[in-house]
C-alpha atoms as a PDB file:
ATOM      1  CA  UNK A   1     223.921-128.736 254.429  1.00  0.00           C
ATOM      2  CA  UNK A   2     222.653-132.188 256.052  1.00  0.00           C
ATOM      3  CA  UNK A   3     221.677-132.322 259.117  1.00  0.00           C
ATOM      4  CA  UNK A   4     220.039-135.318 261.249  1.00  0.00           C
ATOM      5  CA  UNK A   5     218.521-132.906 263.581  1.00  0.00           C
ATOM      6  CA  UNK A   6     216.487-129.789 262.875  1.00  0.00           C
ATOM      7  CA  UNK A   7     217.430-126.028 263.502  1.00  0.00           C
ATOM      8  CA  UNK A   8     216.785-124.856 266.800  1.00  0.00           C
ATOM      9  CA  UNK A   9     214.728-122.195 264.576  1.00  0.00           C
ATOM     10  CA  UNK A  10     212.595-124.767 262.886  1.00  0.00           C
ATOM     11  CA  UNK A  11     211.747-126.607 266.121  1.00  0.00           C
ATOM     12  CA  UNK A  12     210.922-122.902 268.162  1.00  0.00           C
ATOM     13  CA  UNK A  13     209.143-121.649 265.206  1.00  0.00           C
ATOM     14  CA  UNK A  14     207.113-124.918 264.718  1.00  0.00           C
ATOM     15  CA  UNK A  15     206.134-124.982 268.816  1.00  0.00           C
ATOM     16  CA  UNK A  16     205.134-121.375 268.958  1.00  0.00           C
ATOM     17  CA  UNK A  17     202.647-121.657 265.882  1.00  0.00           C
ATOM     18  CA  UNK A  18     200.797-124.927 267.318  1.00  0.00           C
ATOM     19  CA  UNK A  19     201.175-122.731 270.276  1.00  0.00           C
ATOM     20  CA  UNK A  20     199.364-119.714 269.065  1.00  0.00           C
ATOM     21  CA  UNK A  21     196.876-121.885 267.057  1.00  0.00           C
ATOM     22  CA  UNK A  22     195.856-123.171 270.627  1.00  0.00           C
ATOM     23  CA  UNK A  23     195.150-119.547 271.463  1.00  0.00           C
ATOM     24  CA  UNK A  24     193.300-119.056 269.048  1.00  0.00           C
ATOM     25  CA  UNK A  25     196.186-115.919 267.648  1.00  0.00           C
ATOM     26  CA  UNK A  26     195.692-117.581 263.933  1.00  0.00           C
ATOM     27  CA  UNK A  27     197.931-114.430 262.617  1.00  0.00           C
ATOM     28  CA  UNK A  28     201.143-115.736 264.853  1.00  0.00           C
ATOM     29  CA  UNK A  29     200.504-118.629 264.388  1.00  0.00           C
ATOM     30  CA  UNK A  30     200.702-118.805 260.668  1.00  0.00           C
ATOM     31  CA  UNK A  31     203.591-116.247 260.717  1.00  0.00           C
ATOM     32  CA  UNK A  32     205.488-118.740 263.375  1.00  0.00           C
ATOM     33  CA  UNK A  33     204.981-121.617 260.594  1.00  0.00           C
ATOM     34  CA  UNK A  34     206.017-119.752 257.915  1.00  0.00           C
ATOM     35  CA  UNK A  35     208.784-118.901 258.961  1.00  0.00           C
ATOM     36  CA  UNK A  36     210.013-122.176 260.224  1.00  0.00           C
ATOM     37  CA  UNK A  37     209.177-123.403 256.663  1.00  0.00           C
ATOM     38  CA  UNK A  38     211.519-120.593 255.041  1.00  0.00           C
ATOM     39  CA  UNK A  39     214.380-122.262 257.531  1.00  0.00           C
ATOM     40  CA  UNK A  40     213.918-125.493 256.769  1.00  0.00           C
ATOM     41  CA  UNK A  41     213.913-125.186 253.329  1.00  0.00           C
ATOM     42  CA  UNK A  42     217.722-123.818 253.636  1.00  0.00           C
ATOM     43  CA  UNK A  43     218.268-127.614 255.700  1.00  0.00           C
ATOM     44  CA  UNK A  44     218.432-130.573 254.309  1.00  0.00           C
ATOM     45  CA  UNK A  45     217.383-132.720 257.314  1.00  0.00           C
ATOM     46  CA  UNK A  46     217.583-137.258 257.083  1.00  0.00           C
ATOM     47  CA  UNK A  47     216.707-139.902 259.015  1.00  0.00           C
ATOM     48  CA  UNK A  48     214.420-139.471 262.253  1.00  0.00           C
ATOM     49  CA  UNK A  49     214.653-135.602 262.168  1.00  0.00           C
ATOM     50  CA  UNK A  50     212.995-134.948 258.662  1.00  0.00           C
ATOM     51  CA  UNK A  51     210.468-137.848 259.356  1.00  0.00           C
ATOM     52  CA  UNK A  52     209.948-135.826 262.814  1.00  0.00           C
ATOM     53  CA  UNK A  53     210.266-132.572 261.459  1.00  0.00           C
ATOM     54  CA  UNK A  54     207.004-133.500 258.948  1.00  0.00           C
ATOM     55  CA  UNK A  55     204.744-135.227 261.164  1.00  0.00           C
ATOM     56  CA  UNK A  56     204.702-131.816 262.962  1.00  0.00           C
ATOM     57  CA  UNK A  57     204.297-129.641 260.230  1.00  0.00           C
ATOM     58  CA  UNK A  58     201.403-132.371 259.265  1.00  0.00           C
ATOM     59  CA  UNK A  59     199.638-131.851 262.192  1.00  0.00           C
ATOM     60  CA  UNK A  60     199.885-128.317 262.343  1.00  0.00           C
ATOM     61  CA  UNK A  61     198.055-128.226 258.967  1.00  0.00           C
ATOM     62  CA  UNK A  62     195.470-130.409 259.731  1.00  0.00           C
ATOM     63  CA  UNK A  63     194.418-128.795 262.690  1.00  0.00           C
ATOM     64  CA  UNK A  64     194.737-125.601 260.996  1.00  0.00           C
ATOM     65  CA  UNK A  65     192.397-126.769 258.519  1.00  0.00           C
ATOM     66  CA  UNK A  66     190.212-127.356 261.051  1.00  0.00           C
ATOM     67  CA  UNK A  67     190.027-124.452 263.003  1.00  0.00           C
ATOM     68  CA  UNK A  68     186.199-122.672 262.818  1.00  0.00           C
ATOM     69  CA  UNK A  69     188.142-119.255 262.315  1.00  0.00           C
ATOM     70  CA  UNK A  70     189.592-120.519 259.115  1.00  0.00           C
ATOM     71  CA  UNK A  71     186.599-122.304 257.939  1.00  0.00           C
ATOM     72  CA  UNK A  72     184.742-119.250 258.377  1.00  0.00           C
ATOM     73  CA  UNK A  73     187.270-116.967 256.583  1.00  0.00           C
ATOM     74  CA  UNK A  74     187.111-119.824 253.597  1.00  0.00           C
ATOM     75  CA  UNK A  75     183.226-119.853 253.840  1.00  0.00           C
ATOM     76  CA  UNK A  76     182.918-116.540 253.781  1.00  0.00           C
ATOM     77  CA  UNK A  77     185.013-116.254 250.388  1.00  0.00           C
ATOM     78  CA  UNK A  78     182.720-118.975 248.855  1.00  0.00           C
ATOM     79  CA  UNK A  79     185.821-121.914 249.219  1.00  0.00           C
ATOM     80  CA  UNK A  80     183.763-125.036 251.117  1.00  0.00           C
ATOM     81  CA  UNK A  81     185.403-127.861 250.183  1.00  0.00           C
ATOM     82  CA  UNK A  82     188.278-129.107 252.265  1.00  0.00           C
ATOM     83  CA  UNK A  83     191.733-129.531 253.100  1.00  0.00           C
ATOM     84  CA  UNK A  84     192.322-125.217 252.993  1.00  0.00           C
ATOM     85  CA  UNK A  85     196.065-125.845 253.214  1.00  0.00           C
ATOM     86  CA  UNK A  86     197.914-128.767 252.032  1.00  0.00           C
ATOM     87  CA  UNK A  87     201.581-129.921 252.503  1.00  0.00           C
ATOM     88  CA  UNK A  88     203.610-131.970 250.716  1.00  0.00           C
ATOM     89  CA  UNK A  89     206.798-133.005 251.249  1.00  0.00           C
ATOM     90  CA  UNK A  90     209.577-130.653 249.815  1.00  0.00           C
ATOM     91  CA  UNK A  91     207.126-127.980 249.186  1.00  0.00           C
ATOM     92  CA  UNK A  92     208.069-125.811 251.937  1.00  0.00           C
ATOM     93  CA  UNK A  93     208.142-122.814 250.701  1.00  0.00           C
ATOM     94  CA  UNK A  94     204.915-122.906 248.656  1.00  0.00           C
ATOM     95  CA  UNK A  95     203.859-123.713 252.050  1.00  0.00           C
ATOM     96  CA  UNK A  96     204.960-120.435 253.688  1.00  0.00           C
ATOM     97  CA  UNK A  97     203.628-118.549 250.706  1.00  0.00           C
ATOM     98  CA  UNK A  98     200.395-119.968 251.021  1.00  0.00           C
ATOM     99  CA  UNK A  99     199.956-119.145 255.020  1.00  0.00           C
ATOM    100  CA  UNK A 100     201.484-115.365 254.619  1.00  0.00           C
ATOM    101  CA  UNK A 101     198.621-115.349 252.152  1.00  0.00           C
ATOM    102  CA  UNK A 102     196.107-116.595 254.467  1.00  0.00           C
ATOM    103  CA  UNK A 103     197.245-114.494 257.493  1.00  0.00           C
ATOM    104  CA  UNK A 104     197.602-111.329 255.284  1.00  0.00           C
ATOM    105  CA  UNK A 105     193.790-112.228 254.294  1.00  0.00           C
ATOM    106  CA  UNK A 106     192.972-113.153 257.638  1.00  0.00           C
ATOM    107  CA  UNK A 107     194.083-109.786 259.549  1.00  0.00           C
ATOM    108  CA  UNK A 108     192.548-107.826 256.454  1.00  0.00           C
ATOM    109  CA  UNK A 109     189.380-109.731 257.701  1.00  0.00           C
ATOM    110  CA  UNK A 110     189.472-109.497 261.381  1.00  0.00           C
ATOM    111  CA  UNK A 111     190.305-105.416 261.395  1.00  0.00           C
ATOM    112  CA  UNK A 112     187.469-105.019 258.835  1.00  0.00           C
ATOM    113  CA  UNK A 113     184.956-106.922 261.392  1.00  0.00           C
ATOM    114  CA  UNK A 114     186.513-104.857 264.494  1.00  0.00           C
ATOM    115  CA  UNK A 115     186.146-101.521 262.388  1.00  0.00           C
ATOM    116  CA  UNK A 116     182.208-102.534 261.735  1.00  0.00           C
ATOM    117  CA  UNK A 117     181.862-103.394 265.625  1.00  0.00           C
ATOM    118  CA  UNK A 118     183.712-100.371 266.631  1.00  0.00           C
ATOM    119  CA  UNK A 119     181.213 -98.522 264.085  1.00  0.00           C
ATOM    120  CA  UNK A 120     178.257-100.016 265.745  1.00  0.00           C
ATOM    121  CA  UNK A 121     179.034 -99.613 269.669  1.00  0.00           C
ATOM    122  CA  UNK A 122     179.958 -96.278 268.625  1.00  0.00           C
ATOM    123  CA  UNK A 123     176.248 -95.847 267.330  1.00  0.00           C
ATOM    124  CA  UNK A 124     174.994 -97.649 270.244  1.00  0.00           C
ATOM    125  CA  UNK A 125     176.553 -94.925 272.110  1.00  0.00           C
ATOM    126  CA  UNK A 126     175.299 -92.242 270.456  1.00  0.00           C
ATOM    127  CA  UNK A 127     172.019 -93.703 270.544  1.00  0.00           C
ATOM    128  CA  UNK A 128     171.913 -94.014 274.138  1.00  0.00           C
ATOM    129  CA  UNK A 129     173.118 -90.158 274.431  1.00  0.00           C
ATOM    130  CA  UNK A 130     171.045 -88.667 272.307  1.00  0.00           C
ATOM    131  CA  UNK A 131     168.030 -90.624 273.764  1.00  0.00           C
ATOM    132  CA  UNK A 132     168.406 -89.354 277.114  1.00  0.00           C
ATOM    133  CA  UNK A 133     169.084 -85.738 276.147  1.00  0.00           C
ATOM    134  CA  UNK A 134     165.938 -85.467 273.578  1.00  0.00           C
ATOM    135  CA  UNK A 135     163.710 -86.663 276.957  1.00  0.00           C
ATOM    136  CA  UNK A 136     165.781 -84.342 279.775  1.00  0.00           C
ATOM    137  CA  UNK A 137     164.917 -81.575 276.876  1.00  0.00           C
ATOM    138  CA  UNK A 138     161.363 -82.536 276.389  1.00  0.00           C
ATOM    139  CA  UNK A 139     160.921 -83.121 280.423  1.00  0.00           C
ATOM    140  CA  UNK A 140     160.780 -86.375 280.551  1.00  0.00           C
ATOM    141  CA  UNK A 141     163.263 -86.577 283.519  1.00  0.00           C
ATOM    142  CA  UNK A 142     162.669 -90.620 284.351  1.00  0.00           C
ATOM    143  CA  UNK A 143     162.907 -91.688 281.056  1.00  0.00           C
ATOM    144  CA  UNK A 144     165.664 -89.488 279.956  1.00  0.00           C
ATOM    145  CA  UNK A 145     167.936 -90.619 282.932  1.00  0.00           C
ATOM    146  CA  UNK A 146     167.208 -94.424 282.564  1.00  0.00           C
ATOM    147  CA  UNK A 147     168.699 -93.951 278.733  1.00  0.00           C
ATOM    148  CA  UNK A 148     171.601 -91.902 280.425  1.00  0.00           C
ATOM    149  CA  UNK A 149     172.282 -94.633 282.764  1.00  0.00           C
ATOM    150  CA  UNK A 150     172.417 -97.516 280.109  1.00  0.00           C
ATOM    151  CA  UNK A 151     175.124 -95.029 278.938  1.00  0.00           C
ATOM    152  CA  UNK A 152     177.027 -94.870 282.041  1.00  0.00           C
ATOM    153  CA  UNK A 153     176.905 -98.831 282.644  1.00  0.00           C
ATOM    154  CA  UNK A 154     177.599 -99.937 279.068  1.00  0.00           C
ATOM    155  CA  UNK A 155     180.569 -97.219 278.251  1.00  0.00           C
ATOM    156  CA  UNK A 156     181.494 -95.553 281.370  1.00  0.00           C
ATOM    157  CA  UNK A 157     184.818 -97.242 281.216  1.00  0.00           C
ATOM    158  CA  UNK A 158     185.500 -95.041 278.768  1.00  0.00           C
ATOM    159  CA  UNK A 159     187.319 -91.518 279.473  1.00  0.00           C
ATOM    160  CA  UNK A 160     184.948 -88.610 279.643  1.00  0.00           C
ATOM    161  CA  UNK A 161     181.618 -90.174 279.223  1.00  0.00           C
ATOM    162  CA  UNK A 162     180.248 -90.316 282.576  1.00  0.00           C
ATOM    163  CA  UNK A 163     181.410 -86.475 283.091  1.00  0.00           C
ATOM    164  CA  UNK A 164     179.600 -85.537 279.813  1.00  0.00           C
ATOM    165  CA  UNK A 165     176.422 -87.475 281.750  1.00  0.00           C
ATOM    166  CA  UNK A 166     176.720 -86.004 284.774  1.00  0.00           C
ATOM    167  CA  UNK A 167     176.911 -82.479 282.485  1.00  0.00           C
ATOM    168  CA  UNK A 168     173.811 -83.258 280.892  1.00  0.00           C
ATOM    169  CA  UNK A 169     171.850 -84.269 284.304  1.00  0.00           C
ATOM    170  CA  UNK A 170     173.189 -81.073 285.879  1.00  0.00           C
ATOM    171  CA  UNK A 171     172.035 -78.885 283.152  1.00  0.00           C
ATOM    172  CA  UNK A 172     168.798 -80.746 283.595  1.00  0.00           C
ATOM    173  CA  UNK A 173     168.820 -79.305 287.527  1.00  0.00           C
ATOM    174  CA  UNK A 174     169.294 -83.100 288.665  1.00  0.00           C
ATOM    175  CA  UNK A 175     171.758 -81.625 290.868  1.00  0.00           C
ATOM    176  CA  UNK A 176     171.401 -85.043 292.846  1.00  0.00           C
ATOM    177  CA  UNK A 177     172.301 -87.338 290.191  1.00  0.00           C
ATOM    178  CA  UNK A 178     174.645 -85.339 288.266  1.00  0.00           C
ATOM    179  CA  UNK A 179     176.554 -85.108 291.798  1.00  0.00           C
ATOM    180  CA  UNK A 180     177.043 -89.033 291.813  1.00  0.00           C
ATOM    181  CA  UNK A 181     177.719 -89.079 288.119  1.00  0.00           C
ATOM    182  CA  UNK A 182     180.772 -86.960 288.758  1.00  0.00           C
ATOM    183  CA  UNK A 183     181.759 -89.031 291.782  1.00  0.00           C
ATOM    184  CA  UNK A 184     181.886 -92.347 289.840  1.00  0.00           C
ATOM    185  CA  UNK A 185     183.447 -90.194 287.145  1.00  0.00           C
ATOM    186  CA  UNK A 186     186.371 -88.904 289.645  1.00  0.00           C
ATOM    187  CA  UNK A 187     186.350 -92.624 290.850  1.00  0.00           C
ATOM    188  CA  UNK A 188     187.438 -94.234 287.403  1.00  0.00           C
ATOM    189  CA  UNK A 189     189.479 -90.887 286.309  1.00  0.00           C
ATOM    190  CA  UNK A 190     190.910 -89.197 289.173  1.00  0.00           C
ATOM    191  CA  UNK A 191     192.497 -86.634 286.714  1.00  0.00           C
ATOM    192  CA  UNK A 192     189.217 -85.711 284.888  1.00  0.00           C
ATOM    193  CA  UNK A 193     189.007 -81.463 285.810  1.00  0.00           C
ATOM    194  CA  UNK A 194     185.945 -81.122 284.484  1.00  0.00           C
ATOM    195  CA  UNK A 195     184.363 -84.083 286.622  1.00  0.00           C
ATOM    196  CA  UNK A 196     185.996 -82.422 290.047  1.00  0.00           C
ATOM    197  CA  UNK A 197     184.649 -78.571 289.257  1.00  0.00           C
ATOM    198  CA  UNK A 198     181.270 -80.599 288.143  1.00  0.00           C
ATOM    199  CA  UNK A 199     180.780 -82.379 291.507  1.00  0.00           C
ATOM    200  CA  UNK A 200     181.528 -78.971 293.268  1.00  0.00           C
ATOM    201  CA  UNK A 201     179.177 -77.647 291.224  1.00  0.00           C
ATOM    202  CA  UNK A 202     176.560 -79.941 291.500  1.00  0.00           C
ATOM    203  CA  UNK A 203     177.406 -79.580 295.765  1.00  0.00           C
ATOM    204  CA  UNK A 204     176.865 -76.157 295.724  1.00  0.00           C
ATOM    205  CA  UNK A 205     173.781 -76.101 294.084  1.00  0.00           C
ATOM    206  CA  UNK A 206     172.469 -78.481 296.170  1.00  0.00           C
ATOM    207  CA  UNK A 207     173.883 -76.287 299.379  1.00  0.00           C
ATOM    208  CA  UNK A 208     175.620 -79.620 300.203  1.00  0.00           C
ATOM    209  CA  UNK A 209     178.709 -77.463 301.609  1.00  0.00           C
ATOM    210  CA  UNK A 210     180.684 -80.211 303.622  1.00  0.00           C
ATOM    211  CA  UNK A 211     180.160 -82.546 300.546  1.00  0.00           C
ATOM    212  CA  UNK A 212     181.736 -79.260 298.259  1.00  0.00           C
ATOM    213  CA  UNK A 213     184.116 -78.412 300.996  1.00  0.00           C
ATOM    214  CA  UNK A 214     185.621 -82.330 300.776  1.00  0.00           C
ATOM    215  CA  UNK A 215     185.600 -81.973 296.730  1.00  0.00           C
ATOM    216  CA  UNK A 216     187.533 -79.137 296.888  1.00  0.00           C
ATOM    217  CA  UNK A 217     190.142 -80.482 299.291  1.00  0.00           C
ATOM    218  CA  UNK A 218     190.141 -84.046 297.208  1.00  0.00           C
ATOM    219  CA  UNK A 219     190.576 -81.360 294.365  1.00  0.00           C
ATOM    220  CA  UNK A 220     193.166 -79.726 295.992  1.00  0.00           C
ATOM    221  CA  UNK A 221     195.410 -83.195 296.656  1.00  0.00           C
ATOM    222  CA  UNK A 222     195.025 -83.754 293.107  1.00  0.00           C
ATOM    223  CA  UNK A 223     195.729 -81.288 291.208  1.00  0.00           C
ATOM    224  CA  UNK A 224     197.738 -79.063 293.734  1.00  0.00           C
ATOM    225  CA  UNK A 225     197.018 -75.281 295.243  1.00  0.00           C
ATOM    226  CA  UNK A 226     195.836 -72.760 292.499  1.00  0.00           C
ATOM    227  CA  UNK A 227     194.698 -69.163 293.164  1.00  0.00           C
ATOM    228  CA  UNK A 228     191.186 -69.839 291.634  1.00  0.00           C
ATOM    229  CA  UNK A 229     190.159 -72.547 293.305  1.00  0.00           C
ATOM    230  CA  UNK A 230     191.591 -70.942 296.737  1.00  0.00           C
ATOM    231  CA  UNK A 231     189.215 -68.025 295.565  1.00  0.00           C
ATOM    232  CA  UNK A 232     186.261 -70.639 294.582  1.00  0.00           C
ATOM    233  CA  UNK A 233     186.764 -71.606 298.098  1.00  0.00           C
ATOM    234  CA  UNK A 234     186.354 -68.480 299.789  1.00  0.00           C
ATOM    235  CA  UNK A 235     183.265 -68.170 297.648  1.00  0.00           C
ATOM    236  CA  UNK A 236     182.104 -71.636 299.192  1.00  0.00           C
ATOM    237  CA  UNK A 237     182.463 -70.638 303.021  1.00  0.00           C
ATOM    238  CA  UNK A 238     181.251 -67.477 302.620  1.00  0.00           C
ATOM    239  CA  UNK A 239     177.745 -68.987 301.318  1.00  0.00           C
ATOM    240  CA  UNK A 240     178.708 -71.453 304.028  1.00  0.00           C
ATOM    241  CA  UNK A 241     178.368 -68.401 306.265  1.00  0.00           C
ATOM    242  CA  UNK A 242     181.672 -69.750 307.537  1.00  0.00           C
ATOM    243  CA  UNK A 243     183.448 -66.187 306.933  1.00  0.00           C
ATOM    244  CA  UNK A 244     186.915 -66.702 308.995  1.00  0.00           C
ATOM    245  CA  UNK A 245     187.440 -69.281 306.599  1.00  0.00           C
ATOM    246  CA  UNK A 246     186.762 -67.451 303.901  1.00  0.00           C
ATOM    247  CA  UNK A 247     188.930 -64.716 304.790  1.00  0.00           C
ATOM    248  CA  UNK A 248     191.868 -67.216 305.490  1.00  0.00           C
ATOM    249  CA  UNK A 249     191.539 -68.827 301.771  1.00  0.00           C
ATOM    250  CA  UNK A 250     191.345 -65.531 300.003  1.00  0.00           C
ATOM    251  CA  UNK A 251     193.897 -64.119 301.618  1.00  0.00           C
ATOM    252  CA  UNK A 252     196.101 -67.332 300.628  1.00  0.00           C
ATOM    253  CA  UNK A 253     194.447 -66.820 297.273  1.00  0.00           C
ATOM    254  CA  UNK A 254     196.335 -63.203 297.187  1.00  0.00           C
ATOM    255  CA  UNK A 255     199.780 -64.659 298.308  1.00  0.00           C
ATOM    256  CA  UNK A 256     199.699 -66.982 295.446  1.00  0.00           C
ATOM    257  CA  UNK A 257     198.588 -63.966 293.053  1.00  0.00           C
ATOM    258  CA  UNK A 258     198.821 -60.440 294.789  1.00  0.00           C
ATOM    259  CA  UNK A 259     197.512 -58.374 291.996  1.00  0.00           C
ATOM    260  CA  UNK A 260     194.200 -60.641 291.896  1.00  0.00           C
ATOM    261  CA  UNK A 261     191.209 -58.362 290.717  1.00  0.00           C
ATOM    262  CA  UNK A 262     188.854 -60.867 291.746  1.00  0.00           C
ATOM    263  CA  UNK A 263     190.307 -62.141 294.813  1.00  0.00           C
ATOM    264  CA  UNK A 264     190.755 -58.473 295.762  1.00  0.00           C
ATOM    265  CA  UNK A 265     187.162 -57.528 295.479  1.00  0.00           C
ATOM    266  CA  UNK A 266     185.833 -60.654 297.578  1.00  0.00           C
ATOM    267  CA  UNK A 267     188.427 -59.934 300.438  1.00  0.00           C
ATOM    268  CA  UNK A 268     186.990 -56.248 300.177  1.00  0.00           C
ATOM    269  CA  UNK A 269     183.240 -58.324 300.235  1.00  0.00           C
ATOM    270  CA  UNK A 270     184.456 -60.200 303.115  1.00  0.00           C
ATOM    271  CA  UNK A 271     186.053 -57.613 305.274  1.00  0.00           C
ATOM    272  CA  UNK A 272     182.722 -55.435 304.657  1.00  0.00           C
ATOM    273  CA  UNK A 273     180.258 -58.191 305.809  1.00  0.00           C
ATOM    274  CA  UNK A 274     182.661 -58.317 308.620  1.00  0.00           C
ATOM    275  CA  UNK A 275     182.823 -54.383 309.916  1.00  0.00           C
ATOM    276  CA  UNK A 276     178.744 -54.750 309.184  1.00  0.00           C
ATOM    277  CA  UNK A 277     178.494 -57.046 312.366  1.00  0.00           C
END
């Protein structure tokens, strides 16, 4: 069919791949071109349209030729001398073949270089981890923590690290630091269990009750009203020496689970520290 105006196809496809070659998405931006090239080749376009049509696709390659991703990738398989990509008219589709090539290459490429960085913050990681746990083991408490804090700065975004540091610093006794480990854990991941019964934890040992009592409740909000931590609570105020509160949170401990063995035995703990006064 002649036409004396290109596809709407040929002119999208053409606009998104200088478009993604701006961003820098090389992999779109190839695929974009290619398959404008497959369209046109199906067109037989005259006049002001083809003349159009190639100027574009002519400056597409050019600056595609000299993008530093692409001269890299080239570089990198030994190819130095230039123009990568050429284009000549009525050529089309050896066109297209030529940049699925390149893209196929190219993403090949790129996930091979993200699999060897992902390998190597990975190790960093590790590194870091290990570090801090060999000095905490060996007693070297300031050292061991500054290692354990590069890990919490560099990969704390991640889910679960800083609650596996603030589990290493509280088996260490830093109660202290393994309490504001678990807080900045709780902060990023407000769903993280382990990093709300850690900062209780790390409360308690530290006799910090208000601090445990607000953990708890935050707890609570979060996750809802269980039987255990109603009983964990008790436990709480009654080294709190608050005892009328421990009394009313086993005793909603027991509504929630009547046939509690444990919940039982501290009410019958409570009530006898009670008749004792």
């Amino acid at each position: 069919m002649m036409t004396s105006a290109a596809p709407k196809p040929v002119r999208e496809n053409i606009a998104r791949a200088k478009a993604y070659l701006r961003r820098d998405d090389l992999p779109r931006s190839m695929a974009a071109m290619a398959a404008a090239l497959r369209e046109l080749k199906g067109t037989r376009l005259i006049g002001q349209a083809r003349f159009e049509t190639e100027v574009n696709i002519h400056e597409y390659v050019t600056e595609l030729n000299r993008h530093q991703a692409v001269r890299r990738f080239f570089e990198a398989q030994g190819v130095l001398s230039t123009p990568f990509v050429t284009y000549a008219k009525g050529a089309e589709t050896e066109l297209a073949e030529r940049l699925e090539s390149i893209r196929a290459g190219f993403e090949k490429d790129v996930a091979a270089h993200a699999a060897q960085h992902a390998a190597k913050v990975a190790h960093r990681k590790e590194t870091l981890l290990r570090s801090g746990q060999e000095k905490l083991d060996a007693g070297d408490a300031p050292r061991g923590r500054s290692f354990l804090k590069r890990a919490a700065d560099e990969f704390g975004h991640e889910a679960g690290v800083l609650t596996d540091i603030g589990q290493r610093l509280q088996r260490a006794g830093l109660l202290f630091e393994a309490a504001e480990m678990f807080e900045n854990a709780i902060a990023a991941f407000p769903k993280d269990g382990h990093a709300h019964a850690g900062v209780v934890a790390a409360y308690m040992g530290l006799q910090e009750y208000p601090k445990a009592e607000m953990a708890y409740t935050r707890a609570l909000k979060q996750f809802g009203t269980h039987p255990r931590t109603l009983v964990n609570m008790a436990r709480m105020y009654l080294a709190w020496r608050k005892r009328d509160e421990a009394w009313t949170h086993i005793q909603r401990a027991l509504q929630l689970a009547p046939g509690d063995a444990e919940a039982k035995a501290l009410l019958a703990e409570i009530e006898g520290r009670g008749s004792r006064r």
